[in-house]
C-alpha atoms as a PDB file:
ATOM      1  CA  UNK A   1       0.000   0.000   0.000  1.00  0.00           C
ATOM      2  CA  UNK A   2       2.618   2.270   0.571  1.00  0.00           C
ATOM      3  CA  UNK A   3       4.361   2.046  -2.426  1.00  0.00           C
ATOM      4  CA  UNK A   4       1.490   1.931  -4.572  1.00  0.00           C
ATOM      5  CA  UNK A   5       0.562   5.516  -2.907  1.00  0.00           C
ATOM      6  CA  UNK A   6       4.619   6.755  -3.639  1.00  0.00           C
ATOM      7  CA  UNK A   7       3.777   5.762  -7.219  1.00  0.00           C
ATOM      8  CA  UNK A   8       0.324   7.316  -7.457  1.00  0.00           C
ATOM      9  CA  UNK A   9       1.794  10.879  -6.140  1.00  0.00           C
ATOM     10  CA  UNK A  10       5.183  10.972  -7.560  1.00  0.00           C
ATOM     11  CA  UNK A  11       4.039  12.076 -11.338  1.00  0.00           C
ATOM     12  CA  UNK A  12       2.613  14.888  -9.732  1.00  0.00           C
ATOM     13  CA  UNK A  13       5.681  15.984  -7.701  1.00  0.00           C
ATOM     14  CA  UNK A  14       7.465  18.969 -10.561  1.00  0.00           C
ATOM     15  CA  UNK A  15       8.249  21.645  -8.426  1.00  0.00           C
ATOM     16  CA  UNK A  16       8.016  20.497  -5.127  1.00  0.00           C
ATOM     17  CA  UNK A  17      10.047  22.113  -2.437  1.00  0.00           C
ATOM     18  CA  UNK A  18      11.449  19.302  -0.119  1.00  0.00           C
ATOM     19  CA  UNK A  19      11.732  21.034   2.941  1.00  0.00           C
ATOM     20  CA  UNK A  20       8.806  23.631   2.941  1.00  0.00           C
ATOM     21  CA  UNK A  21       6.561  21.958   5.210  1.00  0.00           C
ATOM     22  CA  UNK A  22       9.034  21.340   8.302  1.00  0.00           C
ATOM     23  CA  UNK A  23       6.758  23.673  10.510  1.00  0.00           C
ATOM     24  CA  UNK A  24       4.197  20.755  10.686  1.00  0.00           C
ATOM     25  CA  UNK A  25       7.043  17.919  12.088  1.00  0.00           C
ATOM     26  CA  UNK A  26       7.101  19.111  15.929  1.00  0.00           C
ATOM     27  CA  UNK A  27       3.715  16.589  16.595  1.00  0.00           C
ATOM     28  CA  UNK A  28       0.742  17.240  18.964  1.00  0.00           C
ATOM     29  CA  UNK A  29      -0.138  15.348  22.403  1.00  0.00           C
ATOM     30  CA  UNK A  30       1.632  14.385  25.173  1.00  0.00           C
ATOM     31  CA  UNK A  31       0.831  10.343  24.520  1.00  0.00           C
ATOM     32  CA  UNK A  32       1.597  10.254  20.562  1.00  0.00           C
ATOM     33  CA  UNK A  33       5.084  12.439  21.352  1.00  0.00           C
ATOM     34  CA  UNK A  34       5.885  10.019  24.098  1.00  0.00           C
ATOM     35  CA  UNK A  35       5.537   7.108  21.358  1.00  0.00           C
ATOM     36  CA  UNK A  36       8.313   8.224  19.532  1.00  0.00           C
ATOM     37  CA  UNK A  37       5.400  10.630  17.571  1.00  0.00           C
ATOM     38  CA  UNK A  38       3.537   7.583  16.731  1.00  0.00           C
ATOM     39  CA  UNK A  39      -0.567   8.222  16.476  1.00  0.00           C
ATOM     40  CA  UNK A  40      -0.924   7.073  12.591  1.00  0.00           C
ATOM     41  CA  UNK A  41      -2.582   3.407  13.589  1.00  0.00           C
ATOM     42  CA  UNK A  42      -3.958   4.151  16.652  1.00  0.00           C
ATOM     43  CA  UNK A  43      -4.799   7.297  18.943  1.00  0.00           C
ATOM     44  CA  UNK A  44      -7.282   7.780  21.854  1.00  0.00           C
ATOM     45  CA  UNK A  45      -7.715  11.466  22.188  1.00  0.00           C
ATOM     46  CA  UNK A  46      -7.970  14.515  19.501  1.00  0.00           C
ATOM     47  CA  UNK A  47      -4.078  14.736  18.689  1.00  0.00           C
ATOM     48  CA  UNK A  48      -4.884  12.099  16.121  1.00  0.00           C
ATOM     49  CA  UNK A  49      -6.280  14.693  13.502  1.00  0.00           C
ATOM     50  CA  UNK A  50      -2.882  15.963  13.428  1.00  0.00           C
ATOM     51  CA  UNK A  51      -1.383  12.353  12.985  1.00  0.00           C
ATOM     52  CA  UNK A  52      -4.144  10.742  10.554  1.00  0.00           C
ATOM     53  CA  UNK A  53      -7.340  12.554  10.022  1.00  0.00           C
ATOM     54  CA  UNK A  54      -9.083   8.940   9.673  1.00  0.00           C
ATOM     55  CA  UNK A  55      -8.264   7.940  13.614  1.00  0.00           C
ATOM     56  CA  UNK A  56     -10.641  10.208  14.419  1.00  0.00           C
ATOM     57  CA  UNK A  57     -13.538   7.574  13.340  1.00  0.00           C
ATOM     58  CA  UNK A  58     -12.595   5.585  16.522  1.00  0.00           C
ATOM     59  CA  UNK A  59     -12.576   8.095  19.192  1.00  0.00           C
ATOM     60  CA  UNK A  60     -15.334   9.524  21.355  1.00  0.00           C
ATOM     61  CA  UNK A  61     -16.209  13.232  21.626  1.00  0.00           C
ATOM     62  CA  UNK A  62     -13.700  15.036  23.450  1.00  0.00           C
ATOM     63  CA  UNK A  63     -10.818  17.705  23.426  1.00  0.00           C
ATOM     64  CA  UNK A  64      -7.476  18.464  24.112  1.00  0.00           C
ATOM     65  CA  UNK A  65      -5.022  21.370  24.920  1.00  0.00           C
ATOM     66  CA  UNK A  66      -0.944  20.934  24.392  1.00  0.00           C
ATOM     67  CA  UNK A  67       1.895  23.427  25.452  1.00  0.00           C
ATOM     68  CA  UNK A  68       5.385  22.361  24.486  1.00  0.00           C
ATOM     69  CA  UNK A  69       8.697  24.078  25.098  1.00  0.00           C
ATOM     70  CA  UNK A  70      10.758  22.643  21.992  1.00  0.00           C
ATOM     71  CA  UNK A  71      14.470  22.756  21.952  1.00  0.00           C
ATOM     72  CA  UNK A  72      14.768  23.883  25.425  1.00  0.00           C
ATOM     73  CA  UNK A  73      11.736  26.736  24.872  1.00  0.00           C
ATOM     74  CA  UNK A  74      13.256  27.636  21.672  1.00  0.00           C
ATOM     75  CA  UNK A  75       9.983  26.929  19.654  1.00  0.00           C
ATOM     76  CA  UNK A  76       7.030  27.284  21.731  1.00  0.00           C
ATOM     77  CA  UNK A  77       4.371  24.621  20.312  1.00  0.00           C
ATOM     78  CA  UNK A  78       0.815  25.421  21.004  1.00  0.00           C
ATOM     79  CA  UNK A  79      -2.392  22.555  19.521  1.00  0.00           C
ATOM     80  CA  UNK A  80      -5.819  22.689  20.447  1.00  0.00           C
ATOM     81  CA  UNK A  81      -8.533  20.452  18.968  1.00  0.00           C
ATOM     82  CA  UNK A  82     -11.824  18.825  19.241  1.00  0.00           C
ATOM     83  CA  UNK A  83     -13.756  15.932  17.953  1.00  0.00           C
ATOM     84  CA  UNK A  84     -17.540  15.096  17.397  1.00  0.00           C
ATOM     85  CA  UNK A  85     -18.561  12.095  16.224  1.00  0.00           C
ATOM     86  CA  UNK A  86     -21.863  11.327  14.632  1.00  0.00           C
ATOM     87  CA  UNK A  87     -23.054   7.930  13.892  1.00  0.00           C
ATOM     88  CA  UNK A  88     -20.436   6.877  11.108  1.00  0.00           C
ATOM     89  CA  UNK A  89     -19.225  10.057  10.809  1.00  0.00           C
ATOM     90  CA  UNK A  90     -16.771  12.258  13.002  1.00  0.00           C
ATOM     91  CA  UNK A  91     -15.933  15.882  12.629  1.00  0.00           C
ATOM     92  CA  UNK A  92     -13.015  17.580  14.231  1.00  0.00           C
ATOM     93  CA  UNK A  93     -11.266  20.970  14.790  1.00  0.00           C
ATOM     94  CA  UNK A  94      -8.227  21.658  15.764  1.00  0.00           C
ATOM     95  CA  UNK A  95      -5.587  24.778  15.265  1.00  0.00           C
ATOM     96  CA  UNK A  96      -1.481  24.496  16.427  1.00  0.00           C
ATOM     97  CA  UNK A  97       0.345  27.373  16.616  1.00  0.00           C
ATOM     98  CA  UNK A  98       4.438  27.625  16.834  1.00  0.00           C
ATOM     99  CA  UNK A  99       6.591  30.978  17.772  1.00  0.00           C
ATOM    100  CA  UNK A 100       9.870  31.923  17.664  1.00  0.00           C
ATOM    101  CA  UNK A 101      10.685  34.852  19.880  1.00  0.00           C
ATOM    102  CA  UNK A 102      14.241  36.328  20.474  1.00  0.00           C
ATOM    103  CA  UNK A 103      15.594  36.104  17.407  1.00  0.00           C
ATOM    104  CA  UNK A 104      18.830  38.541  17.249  1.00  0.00           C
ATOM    105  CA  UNK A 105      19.132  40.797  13.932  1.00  0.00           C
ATOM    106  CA  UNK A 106      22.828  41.961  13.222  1.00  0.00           C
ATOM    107  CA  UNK A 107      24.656  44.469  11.603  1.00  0.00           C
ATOM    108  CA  UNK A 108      28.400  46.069  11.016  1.00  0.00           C
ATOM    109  CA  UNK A 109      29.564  49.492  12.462  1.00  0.00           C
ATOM    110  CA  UNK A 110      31.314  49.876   8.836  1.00  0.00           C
ATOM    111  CA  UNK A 111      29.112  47.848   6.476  1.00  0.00           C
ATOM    112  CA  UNK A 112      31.483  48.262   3.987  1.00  0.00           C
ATOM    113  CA  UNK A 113      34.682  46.569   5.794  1.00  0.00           C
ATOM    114  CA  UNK A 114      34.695  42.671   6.828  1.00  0.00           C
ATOM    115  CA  UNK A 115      33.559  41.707  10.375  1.00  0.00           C
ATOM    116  CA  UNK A 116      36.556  41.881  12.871  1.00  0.00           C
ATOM    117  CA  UNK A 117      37.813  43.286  16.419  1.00  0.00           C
ATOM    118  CA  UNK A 118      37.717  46.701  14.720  1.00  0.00           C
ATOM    119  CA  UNK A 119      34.341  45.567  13.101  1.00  0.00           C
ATOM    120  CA  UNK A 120      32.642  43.654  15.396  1.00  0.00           C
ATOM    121  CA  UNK A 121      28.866  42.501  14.849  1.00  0.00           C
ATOM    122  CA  UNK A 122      26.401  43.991  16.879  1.00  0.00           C
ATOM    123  CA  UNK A 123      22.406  43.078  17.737  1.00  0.00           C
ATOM    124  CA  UNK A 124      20.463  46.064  16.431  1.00  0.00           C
ATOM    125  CA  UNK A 125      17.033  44.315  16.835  1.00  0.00           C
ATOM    126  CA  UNK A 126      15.421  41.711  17.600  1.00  0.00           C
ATOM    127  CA  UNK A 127      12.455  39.459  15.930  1.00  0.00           C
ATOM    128  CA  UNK A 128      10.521  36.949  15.658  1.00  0.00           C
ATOM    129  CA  UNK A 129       8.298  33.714  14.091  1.00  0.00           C
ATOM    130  CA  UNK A 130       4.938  32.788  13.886  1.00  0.00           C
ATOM    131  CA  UNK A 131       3.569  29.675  12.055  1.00  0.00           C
ATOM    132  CA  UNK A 132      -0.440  28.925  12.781  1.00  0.00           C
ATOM    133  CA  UNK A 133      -2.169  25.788  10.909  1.00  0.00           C
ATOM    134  CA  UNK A 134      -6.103  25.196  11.235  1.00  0.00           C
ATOM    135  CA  UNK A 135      -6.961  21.793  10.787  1.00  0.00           C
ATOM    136  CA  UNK A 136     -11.321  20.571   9.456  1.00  0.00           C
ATOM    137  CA  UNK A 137     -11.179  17.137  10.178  1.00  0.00           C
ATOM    138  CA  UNK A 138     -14.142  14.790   8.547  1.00  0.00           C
ATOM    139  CA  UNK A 139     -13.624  10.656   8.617  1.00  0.00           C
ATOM    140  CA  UNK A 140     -16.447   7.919   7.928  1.00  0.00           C
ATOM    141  CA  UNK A 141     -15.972   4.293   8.281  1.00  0.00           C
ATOM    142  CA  UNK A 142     -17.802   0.841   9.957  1.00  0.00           C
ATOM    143  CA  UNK A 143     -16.332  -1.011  12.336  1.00  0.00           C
ATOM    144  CA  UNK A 144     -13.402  -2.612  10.076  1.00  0.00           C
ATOM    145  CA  UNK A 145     -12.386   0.307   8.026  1.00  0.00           C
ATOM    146  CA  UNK A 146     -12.384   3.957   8.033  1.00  0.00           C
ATOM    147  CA  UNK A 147     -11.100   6.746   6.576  1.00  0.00           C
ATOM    148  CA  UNK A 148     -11.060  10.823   6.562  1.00  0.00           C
ATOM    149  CA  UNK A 149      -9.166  13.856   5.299  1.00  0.00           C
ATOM    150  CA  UNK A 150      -8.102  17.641   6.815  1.00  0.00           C
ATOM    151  CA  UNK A 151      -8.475  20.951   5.032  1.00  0.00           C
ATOM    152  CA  UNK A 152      -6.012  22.997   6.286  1.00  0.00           C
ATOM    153  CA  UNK A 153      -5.398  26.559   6.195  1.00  0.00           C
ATOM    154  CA  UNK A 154      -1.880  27.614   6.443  1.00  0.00           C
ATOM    155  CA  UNK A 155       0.216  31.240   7.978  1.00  0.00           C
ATOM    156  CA  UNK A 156       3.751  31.987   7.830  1.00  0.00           C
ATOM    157  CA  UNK A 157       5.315  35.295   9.561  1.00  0.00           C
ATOM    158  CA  UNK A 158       9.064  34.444   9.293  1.00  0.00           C
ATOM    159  CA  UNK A 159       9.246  38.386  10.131  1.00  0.00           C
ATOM    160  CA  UNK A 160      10.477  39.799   6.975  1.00  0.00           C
ATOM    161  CA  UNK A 161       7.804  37.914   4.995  1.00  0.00           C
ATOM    162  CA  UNK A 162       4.344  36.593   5.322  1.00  0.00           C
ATOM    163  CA  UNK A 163       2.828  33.509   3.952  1.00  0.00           C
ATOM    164  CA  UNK A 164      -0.155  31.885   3.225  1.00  0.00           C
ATOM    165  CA  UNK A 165      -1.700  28.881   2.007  1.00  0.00           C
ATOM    166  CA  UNK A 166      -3.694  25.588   2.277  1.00  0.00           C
ATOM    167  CA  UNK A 167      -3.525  21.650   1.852  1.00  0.00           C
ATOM    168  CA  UNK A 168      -5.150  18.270   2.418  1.00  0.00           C
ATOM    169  CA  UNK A 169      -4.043  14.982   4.361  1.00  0.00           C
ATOM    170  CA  UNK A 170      -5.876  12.066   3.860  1.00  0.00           C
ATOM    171  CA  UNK A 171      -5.770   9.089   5.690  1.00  0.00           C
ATOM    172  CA  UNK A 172      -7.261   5.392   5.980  1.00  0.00           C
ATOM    173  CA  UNK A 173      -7.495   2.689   9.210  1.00  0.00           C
ATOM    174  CA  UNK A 174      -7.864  -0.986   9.846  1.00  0.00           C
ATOM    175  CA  UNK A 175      -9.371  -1.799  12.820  1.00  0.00           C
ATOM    176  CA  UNK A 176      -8.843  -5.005  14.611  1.00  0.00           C
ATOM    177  CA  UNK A 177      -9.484  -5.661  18.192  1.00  0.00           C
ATOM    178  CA  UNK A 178      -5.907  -6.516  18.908  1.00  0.00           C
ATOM    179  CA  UNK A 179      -4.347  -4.578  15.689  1.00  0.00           C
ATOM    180  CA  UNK A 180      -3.976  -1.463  13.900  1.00  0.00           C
ATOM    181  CA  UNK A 181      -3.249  -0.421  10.814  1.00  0.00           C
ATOM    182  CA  UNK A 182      -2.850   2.791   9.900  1.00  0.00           C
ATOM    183  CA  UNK A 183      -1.474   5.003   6.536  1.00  0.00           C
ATOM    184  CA  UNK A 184      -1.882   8.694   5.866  1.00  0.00           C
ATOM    185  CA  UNK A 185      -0.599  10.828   3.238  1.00  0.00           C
ATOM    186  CA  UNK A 186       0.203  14.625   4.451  1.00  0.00           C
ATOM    187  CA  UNK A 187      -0.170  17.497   2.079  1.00  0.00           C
ATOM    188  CA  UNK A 188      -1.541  15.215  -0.471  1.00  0.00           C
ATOM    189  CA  UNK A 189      -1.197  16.318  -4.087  1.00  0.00           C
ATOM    190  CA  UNK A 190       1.258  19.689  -3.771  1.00  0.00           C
ATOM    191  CA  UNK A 191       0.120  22.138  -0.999  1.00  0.00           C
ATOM    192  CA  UNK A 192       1.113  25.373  -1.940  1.00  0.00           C
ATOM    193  CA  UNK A 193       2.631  28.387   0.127  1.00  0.00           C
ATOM    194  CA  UNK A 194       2.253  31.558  -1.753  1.00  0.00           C
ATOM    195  CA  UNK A 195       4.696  34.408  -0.354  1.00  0.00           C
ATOM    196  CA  UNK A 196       4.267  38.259   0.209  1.00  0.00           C
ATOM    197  CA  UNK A 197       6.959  38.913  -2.113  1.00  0.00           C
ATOM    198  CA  UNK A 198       5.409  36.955  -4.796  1.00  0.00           C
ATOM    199  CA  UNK A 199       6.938  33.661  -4.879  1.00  0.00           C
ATOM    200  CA  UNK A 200       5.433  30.589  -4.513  1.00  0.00           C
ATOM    201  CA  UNK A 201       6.458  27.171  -2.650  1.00  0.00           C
ATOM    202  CA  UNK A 202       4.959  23.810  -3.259  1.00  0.00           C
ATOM    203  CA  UNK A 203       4.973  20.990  -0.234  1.00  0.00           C
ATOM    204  CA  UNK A 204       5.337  17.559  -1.123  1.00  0.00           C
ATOM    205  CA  UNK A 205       3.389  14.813   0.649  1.00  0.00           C
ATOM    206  CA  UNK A 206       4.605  12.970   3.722  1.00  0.00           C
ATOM    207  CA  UNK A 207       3.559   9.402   3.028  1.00  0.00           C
ATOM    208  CA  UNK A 208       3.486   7.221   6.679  1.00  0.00           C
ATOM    209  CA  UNK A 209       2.208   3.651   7.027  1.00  0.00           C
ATOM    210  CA  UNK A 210       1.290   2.466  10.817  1.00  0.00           C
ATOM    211  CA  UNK A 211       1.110  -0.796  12.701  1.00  0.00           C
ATOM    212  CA  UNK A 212      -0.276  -1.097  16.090  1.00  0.00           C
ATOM    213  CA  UNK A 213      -0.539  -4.001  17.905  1.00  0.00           C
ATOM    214  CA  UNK A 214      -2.151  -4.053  21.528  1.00  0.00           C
ATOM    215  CA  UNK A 215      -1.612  -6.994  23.677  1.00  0.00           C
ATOM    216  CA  UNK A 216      -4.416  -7.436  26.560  1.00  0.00           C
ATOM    217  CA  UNK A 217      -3.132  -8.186  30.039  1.00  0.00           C
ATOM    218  CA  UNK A 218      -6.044  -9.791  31.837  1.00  0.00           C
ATOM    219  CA  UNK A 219      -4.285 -11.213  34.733  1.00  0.00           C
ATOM    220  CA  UNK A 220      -2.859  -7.693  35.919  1.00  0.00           C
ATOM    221  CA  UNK A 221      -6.114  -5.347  34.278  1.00  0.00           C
ATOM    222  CA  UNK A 222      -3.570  -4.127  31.971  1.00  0.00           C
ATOM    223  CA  UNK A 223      -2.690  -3.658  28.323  1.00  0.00           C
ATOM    224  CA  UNK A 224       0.616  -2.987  26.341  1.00  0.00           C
ATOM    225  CA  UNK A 225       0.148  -1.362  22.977  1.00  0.00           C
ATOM    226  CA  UNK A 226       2.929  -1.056  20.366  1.00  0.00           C
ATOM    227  CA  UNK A 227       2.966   1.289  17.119  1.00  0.00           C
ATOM    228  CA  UNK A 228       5.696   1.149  14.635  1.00  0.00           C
ATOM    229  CA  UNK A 229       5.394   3.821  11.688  1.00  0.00           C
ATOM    230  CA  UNK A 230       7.809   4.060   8.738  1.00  0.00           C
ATOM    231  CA  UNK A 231       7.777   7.638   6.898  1.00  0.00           C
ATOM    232  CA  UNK A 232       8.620   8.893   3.123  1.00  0.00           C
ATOM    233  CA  UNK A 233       8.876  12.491   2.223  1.00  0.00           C
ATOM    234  CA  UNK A 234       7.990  11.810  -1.689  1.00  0.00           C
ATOM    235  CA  UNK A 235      10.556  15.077  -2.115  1.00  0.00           C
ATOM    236  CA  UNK A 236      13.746  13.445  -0.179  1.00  0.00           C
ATOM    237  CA  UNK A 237      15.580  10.236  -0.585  1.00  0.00           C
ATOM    238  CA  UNK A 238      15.431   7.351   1.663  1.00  0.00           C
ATOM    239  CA  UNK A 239      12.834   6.477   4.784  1.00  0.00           C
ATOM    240  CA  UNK A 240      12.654   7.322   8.326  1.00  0.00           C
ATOM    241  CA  UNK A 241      11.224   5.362  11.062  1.00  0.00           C
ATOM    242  CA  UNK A 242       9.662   5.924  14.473  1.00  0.00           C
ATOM    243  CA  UNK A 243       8.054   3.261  17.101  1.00  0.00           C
ATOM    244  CA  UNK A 244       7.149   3.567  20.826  1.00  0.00           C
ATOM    245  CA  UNK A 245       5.175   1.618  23.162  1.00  0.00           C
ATOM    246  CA  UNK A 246       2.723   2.239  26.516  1.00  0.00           C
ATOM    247  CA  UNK A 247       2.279   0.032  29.329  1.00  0.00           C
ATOM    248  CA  UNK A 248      -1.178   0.868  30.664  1.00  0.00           C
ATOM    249  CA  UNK A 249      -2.501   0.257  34.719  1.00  0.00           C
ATOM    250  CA  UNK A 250      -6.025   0.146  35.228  1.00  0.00           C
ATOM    251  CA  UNK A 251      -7.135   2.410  32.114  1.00  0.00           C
ATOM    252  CA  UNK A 252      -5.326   5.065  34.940  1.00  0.00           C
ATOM    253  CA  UNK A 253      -1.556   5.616  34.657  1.00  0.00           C
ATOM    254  CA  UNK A 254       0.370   4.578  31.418  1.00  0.00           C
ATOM    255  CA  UNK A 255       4.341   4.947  30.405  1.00  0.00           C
ATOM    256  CA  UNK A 256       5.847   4.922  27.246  1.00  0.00           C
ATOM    257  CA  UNK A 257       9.289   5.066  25.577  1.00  0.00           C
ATOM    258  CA  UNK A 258       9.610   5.868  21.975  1.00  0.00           C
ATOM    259  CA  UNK A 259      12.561   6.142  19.257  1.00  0.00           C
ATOM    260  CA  UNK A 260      12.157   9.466  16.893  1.00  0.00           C
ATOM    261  CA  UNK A 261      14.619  10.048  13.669  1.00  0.00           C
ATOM    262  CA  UNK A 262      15.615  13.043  16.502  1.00  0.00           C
ATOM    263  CA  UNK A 263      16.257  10.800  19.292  1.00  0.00           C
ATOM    264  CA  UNK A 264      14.705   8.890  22.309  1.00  0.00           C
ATOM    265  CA  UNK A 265      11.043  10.104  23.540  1.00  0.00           C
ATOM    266  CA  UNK A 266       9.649   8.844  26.986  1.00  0.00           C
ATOM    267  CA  UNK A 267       6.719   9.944  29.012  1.00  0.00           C
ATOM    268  CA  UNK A 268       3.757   9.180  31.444  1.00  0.00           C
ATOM    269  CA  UNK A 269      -0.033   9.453  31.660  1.00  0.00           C
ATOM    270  CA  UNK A 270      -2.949   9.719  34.006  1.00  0.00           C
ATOM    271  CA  UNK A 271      -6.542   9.278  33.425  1.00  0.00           C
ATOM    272  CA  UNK A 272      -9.061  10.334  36.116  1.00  0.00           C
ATOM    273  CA  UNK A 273     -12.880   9.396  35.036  1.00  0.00           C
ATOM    274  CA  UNK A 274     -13.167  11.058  31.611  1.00  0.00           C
ATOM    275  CA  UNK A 275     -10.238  13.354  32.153  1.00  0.00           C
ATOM    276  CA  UNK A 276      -6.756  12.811  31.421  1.00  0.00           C
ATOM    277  CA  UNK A 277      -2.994  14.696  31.656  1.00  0.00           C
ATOM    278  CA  UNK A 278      -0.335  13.259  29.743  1.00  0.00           C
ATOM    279  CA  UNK A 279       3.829  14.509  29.791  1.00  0.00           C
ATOM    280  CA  UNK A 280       6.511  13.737  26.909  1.00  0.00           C
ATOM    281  CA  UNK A 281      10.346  14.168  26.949  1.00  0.00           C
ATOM    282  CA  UNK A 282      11.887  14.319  23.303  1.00  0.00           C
ATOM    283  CA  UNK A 283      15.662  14.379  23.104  1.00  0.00           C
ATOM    284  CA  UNK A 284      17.738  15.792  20.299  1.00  0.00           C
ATOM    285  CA  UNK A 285      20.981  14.437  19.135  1.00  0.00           C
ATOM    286  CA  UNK A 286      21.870  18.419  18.314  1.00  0.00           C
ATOM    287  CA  UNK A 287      19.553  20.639  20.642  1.00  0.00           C
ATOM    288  CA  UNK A 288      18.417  20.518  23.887  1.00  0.00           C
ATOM    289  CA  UNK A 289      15.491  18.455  25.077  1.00  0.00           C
ATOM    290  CA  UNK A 290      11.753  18.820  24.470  1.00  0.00           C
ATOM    291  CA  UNK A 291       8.909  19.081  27.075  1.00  0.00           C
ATOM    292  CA  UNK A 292       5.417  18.143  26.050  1.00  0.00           C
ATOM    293  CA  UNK A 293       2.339  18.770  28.572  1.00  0.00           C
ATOM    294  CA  UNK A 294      -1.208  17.821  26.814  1.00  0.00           C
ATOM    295  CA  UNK A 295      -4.738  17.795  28.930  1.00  0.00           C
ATOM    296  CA  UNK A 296      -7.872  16.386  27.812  1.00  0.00           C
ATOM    297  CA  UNK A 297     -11.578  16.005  28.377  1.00  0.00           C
ATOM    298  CA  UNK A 298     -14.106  13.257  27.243  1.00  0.00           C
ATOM    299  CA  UNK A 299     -18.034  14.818  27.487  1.00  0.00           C
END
């Protein structure tokens, strides 16, 4: 399945840029981040429209607020969603927002001489980033298969220039009692990002296919769930890979360990009733660590 989806969008691929899209990689909820940013196969709460837009089929009407401090508080990572099922149909809202503040701009006493100790580089200003995606979830299904898309709106303030712009994920499930499949496409079909100054970037599709296994631990009133996700940016070479797993008590605390193409993930859970809190730790073999901390209702 995979590959037949590689072959279906690659025709359709002149002009992508390979890295536009990066502002969408930093993931939503403290339980899919923990997981190594696993959530294509299975999810339980509304971070899964960010993941696959067809997960939300499964889940039951609730919503969900994450604050993350990327890179040490470098990036500041805000997602907020909702999701509404209705008979075989679910519809879903959500909207993450990323910032940048601090950023130092530099100049020259003598802009005509090279940088030295008589020329040394100075901070005249200082600016900063703003990235904001809103995400319309739909997904339909039985209880075997479903699947769903996301309209998404797009805008870029990278300071100096603005951007804005739109594209669609799509995504499909499996659903077995004890397994889940997953595969979503991101950006399907060229989502463009048109510029203030007039130019124009394209973003190609993020092709992911999911498996989840969950193993039932009667004895103990416990489950361990596993999800294993291999990714293809249609606009780079090779494949990346990311898998975690969550050890649940009771339906009431969970941890989890993940691997990330970043580095190691790890994390906890609690569930009280129909609310629940969830924490994730991302390392980075370059910058400093990531802290994740997601809160959710059911109603």
């Amino acid at each position: 399945m995979p590959c037949f989806m590689i072959m279906l969008i690659a025709p359709l691929l002149t002009g992508a840029t390979p890295y536009a899209g990066e502002f969408q990689d930093l993931g939503a909820g403290g339980r899919a981040c923990a997981m190594g940013g696993t959530g294509f196969a299975q999810g339980v709460d509304p971070s899964a429209i960010y993941f696959n837009p067809a997960v939300t089929r499964w889940l039951t009407r609730s919503l969900l607020f994450m604050h993350a401090e990327n890179f040490g508080g470098l990036v500041k990572n805000e997602y907020a969603a909702v999701i509404m099922p209705r008979a075989s149909t679910t519809l879903g809202l959500g909207l993450q927002y990323l910032s940048v503040s601090g950023i130092k701009l530099t100049t020259l006493p003598d802009t005509n001489e090279p940088p030295g100790a008589d020329n040394p580089p100075y901070a005249y200003d200082t600016v900063g980033t703003q990235d904001a995606i809103l995400y319309a979830n739909f997904s339909r299904g039985n209880d075997f298969l479903g699947w769903g898309g996301n309209l998404k709106l797009y805008y870029r303030s990278l300071s100096a220039i603005t951007g804005f712009g739109g594209g669609l994920d799509l995504g499909g499930t499996i659903n077995l009692e004890y397994l889940k499949v997953g595969i979503a496409v991101r950006d399907f079909v060229l989502a463009p990002l048109v510029w203030s100054n007039g130019t124009t970037e394209t973003i190609a599709p993020l092709v992911t296919f999911a498996v989840a296994p969950i193993l039932p631990l009667v004895r103990i009133n416990s489950r361990f769930s596993l999800e294993c996700a291999i990714q293809k940016n249609i606009g780079l070479p090779g494949f990346s890979i990311r898998s975690g797993c969550e050890f649940t008590y009771r339906n009431a605390l969970s941890g989890r360990v993940g691997i990330s193409s970043t580095g190691f993930t790890l994390g906890a859970g609690f569930r009280y009733r129909k609310l629940f809190f969830d924490y994730a730790l991302a390392t980075h073999s370059q910058l400093k660590n990531t802290n994740k901390f997601s809160a959710g209702l059911e109603f």
